[in-house]
N, C-alpha and C. Protein backbone atom coordinates (compact mmCIF):
# COMPACT_ATOMS: atom_id res chain seq x y z
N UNK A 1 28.83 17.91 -18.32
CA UNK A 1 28.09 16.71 -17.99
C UNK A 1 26.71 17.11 -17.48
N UNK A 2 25.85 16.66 -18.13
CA UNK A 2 24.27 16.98 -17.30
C UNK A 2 23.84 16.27 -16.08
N UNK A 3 23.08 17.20 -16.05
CA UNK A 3 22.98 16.30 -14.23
C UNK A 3 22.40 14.83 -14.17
N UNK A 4 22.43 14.13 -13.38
CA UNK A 4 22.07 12.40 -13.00
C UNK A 4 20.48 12.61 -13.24
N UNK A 5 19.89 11.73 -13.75
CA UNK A 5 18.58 11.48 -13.39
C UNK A 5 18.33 10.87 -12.53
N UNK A 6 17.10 11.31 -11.21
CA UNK A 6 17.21 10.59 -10.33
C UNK A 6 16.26 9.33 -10.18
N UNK A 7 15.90 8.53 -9.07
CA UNK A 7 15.57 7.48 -9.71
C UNK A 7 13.99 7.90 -9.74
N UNK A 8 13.01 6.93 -10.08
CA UNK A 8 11.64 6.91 -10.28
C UNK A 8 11.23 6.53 -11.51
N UNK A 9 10.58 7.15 -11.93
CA UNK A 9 9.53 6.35 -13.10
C UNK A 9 9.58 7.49 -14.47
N UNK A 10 9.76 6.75 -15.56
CA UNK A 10 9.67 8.41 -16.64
C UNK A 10 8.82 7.41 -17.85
N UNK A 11 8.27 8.29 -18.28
CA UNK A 11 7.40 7.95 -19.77
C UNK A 11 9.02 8.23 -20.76
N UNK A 12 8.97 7.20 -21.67
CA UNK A 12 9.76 7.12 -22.66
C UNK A 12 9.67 6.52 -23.65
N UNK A 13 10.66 7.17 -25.40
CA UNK A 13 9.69 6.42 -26.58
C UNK A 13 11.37 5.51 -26.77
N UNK A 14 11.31 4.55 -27.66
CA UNK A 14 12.40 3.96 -28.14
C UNK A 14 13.10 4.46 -29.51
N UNK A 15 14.30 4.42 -29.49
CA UNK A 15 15.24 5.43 -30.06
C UNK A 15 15.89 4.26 -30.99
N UNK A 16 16.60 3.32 -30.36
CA UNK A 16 17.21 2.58 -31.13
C UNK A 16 17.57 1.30 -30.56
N UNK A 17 18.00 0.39 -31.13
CA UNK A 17 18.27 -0.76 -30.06
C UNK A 17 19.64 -1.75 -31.16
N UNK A 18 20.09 -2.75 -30.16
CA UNK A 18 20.88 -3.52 -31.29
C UNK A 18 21.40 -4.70 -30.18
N UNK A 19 21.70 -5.58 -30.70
CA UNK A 19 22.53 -7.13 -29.81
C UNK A 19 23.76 -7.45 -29.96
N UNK A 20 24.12 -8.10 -28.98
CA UNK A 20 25.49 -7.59 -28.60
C UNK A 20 25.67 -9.18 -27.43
N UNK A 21 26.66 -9.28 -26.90
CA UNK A 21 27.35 -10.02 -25.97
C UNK A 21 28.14 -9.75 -24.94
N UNK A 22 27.75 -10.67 -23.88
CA UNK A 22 28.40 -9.77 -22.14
C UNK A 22 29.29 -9.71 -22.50
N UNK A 23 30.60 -9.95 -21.35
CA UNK A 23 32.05 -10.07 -21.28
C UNK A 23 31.74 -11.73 -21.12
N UNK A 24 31.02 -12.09 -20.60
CA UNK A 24 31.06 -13.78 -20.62
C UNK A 24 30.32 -14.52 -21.18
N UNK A 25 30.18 -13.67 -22.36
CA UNK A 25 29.71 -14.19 -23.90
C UNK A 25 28.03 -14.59 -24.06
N UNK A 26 26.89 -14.35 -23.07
CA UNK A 26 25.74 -14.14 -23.17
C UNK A 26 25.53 -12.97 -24.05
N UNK A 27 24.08 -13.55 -24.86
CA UNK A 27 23.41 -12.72 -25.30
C UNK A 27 22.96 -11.89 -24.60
N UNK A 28 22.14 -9.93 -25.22
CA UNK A 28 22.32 -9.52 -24.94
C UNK A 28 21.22 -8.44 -25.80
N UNK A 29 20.30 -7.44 -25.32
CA UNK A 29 19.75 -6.44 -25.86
C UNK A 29 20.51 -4.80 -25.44
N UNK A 30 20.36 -4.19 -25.71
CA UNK A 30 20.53 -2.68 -25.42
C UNK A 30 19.56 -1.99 -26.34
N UNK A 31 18.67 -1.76 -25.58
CA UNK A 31 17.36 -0.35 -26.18
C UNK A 31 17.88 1.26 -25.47
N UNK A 32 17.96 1.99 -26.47
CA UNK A 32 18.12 3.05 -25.99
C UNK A 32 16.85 3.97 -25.83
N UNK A 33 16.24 4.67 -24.93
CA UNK A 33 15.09 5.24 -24.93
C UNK A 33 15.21 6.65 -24.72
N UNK A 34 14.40 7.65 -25.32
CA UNK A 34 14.53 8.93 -24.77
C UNK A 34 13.69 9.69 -23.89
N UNK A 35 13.61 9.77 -22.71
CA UNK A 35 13.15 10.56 -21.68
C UNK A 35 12.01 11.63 -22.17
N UNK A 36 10.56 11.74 -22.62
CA UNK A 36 9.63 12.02 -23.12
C UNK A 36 9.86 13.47 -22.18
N UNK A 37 9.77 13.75 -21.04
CA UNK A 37 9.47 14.81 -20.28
C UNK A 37 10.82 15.53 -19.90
N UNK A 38 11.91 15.26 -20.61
CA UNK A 38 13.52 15.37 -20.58
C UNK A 38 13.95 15.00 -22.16
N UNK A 39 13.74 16.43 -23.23
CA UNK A 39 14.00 16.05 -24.23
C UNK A 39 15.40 15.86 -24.61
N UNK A 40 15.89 14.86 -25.73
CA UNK A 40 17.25 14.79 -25.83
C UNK A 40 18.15 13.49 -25.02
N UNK A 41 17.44 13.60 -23.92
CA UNK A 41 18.17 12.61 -22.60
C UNK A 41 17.90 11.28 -22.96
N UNK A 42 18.71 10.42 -22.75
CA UNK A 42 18.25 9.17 -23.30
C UNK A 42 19.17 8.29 -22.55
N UNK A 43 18.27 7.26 -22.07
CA UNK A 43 19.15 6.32 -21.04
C UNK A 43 18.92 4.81 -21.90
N UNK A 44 19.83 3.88 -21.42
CA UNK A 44 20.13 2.85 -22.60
C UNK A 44 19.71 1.48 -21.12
N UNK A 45 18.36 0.53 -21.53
CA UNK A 45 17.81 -0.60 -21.00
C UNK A 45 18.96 -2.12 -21.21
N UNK A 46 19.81 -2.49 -20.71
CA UNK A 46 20.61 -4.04 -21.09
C UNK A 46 19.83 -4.71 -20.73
N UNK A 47 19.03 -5.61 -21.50
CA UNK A 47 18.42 -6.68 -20.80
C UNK A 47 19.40 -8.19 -21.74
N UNK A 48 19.16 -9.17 -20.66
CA UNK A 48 19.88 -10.52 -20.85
C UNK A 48 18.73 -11.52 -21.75
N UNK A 49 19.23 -12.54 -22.19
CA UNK A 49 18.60 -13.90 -22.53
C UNK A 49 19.21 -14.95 -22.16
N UNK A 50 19.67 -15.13 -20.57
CA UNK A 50 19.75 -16.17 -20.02
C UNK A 50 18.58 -16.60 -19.74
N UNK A 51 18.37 -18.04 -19.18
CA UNK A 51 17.41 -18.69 -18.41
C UNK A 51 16.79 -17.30 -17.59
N UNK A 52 17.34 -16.89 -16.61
CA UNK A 52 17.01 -16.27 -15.46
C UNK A 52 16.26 -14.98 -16.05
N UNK A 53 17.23 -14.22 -17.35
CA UNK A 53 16.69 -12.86 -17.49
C UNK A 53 15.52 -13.24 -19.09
N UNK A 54 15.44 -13.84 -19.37
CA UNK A 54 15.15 -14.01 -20.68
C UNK A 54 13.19 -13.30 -20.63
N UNK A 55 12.59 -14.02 -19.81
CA UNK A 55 11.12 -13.64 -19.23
C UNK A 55 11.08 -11.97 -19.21
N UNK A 56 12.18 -11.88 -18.51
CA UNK A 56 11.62 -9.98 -18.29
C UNK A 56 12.39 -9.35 -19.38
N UNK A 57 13.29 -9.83 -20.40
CA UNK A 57 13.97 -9.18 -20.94
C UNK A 57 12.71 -9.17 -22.48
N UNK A 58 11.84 -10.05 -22.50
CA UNK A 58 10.88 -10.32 -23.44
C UNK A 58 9.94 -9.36 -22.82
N UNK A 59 9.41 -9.34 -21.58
CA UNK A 59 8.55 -8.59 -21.56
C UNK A 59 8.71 -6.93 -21.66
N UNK A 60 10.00 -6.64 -21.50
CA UNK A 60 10.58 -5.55 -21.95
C UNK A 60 10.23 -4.98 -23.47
N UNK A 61 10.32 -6.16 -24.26
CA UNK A 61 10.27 -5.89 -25.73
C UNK A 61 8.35 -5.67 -25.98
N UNK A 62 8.14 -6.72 -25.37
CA UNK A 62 6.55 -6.43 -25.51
C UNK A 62 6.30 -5.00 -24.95
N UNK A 63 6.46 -4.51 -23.87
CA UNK A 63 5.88 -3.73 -23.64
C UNK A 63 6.24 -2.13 -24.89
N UNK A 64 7.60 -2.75 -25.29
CA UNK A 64 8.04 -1.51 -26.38
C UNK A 64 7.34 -1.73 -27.61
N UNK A 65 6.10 -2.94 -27.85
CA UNK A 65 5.08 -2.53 -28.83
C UNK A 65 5.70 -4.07 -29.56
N UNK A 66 6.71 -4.48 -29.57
CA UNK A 66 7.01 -5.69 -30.75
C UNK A 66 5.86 -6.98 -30.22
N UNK A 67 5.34 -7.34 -31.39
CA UNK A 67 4.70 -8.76 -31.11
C UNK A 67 4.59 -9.70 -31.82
N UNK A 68 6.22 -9.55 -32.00
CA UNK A 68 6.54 -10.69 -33.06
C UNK A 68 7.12 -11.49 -32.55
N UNK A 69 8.17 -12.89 -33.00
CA UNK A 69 8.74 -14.06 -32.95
C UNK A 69 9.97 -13.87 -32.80
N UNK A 70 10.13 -13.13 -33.87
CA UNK A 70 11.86 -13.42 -34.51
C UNK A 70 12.64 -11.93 -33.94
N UNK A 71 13.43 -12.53 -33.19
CA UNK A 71 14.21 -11.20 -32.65
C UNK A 71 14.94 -10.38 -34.08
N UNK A 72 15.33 -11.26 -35.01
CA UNK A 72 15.84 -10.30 -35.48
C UNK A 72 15.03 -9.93 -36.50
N UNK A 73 13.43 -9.66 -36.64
CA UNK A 73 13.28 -8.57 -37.43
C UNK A 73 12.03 -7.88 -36.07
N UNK A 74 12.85 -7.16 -35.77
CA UNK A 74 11.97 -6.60 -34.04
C UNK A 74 11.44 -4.97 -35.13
N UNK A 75 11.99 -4.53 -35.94
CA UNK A 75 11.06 -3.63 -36.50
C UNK A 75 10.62 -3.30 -37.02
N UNK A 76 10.55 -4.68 -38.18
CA UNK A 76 8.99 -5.01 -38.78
C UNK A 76 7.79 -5.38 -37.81
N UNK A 77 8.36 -6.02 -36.86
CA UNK A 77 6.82 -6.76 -35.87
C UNK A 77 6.51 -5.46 -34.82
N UNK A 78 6.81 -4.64 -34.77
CA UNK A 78 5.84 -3.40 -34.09
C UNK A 78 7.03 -2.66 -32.95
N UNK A 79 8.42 -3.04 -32.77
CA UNK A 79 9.43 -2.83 -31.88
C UNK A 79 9.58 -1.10 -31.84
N UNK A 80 9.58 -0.39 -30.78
CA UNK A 80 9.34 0.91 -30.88
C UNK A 80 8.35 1.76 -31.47
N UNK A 81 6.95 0.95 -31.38
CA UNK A 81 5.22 1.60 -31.86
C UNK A 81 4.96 1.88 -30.46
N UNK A 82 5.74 1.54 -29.40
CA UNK A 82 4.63 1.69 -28.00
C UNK A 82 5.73 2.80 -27.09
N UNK A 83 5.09 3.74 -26.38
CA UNK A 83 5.71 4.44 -25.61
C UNK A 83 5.69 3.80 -24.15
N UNK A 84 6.82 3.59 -23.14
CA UNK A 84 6.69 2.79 -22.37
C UNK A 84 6.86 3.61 -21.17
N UNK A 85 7.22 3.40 -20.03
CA UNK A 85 7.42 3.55 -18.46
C UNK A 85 8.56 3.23 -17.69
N UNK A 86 9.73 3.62 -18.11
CA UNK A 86 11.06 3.11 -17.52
C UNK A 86 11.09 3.32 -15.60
N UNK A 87 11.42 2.33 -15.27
CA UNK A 87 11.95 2.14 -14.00
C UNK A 87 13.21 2.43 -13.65
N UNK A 88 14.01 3.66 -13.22
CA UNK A 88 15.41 3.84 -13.33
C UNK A 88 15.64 3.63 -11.47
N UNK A 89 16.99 3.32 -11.46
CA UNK A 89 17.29 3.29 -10.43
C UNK A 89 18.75 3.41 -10.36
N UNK A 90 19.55 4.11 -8.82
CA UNK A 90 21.14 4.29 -9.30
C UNK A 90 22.04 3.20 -8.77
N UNK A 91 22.60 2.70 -9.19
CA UNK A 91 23.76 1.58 -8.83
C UNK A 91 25.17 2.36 -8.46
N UNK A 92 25.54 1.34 -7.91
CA UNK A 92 26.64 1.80 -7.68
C UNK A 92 27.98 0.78 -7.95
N UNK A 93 28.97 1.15 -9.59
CA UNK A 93 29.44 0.20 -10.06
C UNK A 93 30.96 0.73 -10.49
N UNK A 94 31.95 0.21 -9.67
CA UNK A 94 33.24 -0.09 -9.73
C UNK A 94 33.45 1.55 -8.59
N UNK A 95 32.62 1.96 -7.89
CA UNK A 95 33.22 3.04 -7.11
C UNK A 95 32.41 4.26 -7.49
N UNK A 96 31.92 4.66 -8.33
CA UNK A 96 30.92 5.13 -8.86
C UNK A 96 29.18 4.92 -9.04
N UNK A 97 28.32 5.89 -8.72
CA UNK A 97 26.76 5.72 -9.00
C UNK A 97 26.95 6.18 -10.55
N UNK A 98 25.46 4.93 -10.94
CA UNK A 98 25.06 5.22 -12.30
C UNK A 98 23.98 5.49 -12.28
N UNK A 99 23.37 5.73 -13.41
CA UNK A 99 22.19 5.41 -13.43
C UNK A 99 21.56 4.12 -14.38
N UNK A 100 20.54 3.31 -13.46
CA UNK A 100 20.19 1.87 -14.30
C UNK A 100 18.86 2.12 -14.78
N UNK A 101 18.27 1.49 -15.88
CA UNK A 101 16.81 1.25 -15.90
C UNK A 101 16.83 -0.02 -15.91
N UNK A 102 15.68 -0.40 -14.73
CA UNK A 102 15.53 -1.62 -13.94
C UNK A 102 14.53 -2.19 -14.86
N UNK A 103 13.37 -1.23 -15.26
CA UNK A 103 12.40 -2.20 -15.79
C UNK A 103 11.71 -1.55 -16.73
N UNK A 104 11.01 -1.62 -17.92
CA UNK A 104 11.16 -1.36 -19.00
C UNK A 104 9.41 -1.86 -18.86
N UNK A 105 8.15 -0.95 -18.77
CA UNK A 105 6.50 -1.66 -18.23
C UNK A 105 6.06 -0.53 -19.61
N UNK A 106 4.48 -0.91 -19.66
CA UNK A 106 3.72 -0.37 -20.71
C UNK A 106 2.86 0.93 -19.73
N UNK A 107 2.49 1.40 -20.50
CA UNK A 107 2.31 2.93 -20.49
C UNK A 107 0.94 2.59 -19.10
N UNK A 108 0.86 3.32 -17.78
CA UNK A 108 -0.34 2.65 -16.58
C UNK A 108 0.06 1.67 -16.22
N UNK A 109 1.55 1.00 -16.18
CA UNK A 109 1.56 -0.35 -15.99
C UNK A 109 0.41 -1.58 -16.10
N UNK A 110 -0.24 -1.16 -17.28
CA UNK A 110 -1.48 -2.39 -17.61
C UNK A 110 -3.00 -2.20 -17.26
N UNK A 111 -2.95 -0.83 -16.56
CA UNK A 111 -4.02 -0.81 -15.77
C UNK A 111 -5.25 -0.55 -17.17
N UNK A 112 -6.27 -1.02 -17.06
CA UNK A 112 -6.85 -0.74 -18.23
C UNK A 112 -7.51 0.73 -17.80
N UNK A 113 -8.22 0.95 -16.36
CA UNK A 113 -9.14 1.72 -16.12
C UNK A 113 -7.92 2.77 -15.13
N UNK A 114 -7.33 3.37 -15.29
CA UNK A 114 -6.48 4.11 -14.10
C UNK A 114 -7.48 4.70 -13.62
N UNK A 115 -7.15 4.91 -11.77
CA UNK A 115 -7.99 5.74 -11.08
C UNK A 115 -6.68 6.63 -10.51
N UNK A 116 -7.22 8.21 -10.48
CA UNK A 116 -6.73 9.07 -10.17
C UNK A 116 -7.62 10.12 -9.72
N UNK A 117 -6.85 11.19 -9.11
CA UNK A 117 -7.47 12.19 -8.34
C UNK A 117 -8.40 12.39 -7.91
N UNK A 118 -9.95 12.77 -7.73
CA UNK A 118 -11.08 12.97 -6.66
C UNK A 118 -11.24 11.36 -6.57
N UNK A 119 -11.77 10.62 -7.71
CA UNK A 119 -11.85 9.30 -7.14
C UNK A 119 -10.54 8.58 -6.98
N UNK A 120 -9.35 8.83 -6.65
CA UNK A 120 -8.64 7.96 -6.12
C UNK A 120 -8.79 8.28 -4.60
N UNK A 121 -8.93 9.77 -4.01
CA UNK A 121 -9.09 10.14 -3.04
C UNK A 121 -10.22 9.78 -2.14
N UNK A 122 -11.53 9.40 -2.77
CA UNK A 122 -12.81 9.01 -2.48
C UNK A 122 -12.28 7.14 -2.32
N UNK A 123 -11.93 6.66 -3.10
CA UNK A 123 -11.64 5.18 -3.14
C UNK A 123 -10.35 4.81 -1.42
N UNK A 124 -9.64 5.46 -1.53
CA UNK A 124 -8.97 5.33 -0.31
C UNK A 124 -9.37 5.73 0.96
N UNK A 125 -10.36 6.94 1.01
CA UNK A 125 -10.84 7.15 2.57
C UNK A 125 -11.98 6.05 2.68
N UNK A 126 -12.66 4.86 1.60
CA UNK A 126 -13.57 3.94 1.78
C UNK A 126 -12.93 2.81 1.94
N UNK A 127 -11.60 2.98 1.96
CA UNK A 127 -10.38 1.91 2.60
C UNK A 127 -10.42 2.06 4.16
N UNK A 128 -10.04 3.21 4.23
CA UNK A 128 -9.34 3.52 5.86
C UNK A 128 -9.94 2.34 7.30
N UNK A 129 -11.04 2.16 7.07
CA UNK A 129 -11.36 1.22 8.19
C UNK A 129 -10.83 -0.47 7.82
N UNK A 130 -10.94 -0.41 6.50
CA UNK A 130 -10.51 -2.05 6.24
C UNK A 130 -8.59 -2.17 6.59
N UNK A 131 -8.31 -1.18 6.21
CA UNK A 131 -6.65 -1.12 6.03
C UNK A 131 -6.35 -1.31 7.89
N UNK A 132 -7.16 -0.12 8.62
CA UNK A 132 -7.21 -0.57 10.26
C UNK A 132 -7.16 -1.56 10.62
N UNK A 133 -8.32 -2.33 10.41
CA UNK A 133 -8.25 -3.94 10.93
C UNK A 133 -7.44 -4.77 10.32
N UNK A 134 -6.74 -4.60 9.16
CA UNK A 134 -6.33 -5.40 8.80
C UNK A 134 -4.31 -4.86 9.46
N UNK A 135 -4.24 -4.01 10.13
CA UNK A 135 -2.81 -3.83 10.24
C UNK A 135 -2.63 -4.06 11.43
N UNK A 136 -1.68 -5.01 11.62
CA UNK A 136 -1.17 -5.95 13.07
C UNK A 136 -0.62 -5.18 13.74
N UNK A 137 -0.55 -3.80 14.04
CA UNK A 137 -0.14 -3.35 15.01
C UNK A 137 -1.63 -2.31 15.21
N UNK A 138 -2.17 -1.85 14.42
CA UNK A 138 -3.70 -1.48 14.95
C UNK A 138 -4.75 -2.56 15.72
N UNK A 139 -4.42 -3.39 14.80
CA UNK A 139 -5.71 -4.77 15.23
C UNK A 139 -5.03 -5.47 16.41
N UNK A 140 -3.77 -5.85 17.07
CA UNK A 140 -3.53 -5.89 18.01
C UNK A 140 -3.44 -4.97 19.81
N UNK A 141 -3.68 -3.59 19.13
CA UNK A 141 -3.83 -2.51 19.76
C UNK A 141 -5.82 -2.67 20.19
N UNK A 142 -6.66 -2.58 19.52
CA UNK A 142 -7.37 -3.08 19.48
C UNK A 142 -8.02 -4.60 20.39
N UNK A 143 -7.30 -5.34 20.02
CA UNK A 143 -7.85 -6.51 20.60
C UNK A 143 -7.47 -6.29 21.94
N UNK A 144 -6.25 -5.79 22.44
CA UNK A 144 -5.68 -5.26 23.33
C UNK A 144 -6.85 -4.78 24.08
N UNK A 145 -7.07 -3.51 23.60
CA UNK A 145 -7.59 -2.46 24.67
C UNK A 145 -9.27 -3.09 24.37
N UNK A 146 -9.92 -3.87 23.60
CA UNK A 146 -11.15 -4.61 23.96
C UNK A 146 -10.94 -5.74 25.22
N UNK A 147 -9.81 -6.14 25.49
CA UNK A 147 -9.50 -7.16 26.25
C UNK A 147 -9.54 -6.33 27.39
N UNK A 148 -8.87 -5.21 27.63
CA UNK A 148 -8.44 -4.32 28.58
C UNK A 148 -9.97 -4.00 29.22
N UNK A 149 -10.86 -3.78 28.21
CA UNK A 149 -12.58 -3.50 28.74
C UNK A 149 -13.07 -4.44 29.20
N UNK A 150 -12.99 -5.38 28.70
CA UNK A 150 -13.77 -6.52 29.21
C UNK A 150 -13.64 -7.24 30.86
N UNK A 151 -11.73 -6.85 31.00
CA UNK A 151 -11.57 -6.80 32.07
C UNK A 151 -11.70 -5.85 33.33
N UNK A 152 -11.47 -4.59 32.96
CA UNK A 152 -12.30 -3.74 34.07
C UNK A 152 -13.72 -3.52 33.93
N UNK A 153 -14.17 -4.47 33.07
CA UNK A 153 -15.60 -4.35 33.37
C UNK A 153 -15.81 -5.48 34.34
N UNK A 154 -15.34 -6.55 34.14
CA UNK A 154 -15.44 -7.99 35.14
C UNK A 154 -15.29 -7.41 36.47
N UNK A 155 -14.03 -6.23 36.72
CA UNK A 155 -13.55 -6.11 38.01
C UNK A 155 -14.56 -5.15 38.38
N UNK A 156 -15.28 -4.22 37.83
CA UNK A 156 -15.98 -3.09 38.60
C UNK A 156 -17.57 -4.41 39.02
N UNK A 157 -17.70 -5.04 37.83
CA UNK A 157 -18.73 -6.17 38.91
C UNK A 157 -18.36 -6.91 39.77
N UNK A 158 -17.19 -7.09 39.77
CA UNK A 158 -16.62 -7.75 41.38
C UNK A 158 -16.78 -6.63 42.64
N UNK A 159 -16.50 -5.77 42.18
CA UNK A 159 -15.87 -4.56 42.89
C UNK A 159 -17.18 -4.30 43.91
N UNK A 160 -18.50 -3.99 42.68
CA UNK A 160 -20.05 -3.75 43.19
C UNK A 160 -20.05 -5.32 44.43
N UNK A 161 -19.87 -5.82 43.39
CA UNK A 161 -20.81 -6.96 43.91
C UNK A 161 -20.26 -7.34 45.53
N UNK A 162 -19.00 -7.39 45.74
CA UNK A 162 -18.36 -7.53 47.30
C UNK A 162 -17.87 -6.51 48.12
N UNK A 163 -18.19 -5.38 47.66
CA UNK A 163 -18.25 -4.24 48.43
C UNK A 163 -18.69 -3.43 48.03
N UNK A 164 -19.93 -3.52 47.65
CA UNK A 164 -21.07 -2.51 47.41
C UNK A 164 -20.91 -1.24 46.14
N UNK A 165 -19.62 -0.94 45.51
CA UNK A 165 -19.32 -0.47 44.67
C UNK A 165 -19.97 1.26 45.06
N UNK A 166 -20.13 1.22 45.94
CA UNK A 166 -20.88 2.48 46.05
C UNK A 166 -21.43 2.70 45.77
N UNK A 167 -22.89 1.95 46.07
CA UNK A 167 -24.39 1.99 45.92
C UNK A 167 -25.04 1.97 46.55
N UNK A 168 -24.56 1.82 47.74
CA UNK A 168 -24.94 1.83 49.35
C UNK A 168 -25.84 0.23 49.32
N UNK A 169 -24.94 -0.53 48.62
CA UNK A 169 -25.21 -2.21 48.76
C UNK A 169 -24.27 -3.03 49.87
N UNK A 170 -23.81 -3.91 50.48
CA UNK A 170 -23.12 -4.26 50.95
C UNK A 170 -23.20 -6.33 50.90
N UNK A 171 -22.83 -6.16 49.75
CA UNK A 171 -23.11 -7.75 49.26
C UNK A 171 -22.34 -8.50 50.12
N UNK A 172 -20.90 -8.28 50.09
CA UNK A 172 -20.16 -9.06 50.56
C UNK A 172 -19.60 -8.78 52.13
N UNK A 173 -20.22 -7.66 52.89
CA UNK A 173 -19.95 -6.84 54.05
C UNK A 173 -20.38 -7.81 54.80
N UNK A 174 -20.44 -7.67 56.16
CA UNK A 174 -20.77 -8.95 57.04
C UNK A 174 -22.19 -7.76 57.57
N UNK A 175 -23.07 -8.71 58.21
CA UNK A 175 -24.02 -7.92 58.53
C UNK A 175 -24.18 -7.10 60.00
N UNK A 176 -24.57 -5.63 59.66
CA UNK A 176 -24.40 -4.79 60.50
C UNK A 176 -25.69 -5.22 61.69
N UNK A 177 -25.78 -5.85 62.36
CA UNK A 177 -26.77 -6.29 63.16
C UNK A 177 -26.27 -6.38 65.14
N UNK A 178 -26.89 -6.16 65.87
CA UNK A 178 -26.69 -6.53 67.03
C UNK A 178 -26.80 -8.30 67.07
N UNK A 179 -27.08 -9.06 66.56
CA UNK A 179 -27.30 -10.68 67.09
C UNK A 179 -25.60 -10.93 67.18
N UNK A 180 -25.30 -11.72 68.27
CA UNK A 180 -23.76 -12.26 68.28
C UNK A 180 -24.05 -13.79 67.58
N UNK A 181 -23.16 -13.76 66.71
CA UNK A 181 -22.62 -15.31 66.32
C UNK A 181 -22.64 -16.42 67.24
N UNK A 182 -23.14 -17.32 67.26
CA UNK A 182 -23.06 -18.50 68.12
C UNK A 182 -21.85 -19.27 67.72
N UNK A 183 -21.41 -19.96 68.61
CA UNK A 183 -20.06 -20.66 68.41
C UNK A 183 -20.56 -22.13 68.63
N UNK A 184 -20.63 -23.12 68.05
CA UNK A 184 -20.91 -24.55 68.59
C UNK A 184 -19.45 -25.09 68.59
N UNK A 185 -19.55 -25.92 69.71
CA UNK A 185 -18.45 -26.79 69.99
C UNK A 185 -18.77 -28.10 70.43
N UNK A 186 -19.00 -29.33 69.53
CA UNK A 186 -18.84 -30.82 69.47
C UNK A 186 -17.75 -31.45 69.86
């Protein structure tokens, strides 16, 4: 038995495919694909045509190059012209891990312009300050410790201002003078 593939992302071309029905009688694709960077290996895509799966189970086919109508002539209309991007991931089914492919994307996942290496590296350190403010436990840390300034700044001008702060001021000191206080009594 060869070893599991583990999960992540693999470039893969399409091998073969055919339709078929669940156990509870839905339609049904199976593309088999072969592992481009793992020759030989070939893991098999089920996608559905219920309501629910029908959207991604189409976009599955698109991305494997078909851009045609009619399912059943998928390889006259271009079905296995496109090398795709499998999404595998392992399940775990009746007591046992498998391995699944989750999602079935076109080659960059769409990106027309990919950015990679020096400028992906240049593009993310011209992030770093926006990603800061924008993360609620930085930007609250932040507002925090600006709040935190604002308030020992209030208190060191209290501080000056009613006891001289050590400036040899004495704002709020009573005055060092010989005159005694007069007392009136009405």
């Amino acid at each position: 038995m060869s070893e599991m593939i583990q999960p992540g992302r693999y470039p893969a071309t399409v091998k073969e495919w055919g339709f078929g029905r669940t156990g509870k009688g839905d339609y049904q694709i199976a593309i088999a694909f072969e592992l481009i960077d793992h020759p030989g290996r070939r893991l098999t895509y089920f996608g559905g045509f219920s309501e629910r799966q029908a959207k991604h189970t189409l976009n599955a086919l698109r991305a494997c190059g078909w851009r045609g109508e009619n399912l059943a002539n998928l390889a006259a209309e271009g079905m296995g012209s496109q090398e795709v991007n499998l999404t595998v991931e392992h399940e775990e089914y009746n007591g046992q891990v498998q391995v699944r492919v989750k999602w079935v994307n076109p080659p960059g996942f769409g990106l027309k312009n990919p950015v990679e290496g020096q400028e992906l590296l240049e593009f993310a350190r011209s992030m770093v300050g926006f990603i800061r403010s924008e993360n609620p436990a930085t930007a609250t840390q932040q507002r925090t410790s600006g709040a935190q300034q604002q308030a020992n700044a209030a208190a060191q001008r209290a501080d000056q201002y009613f006891n001289g702060g050590g400036n040899g001021s004495n704002y709020g000191a009573p005055p060092q003078d010989d005159i005694p206080f007069a007392r009136l009594d009405f």
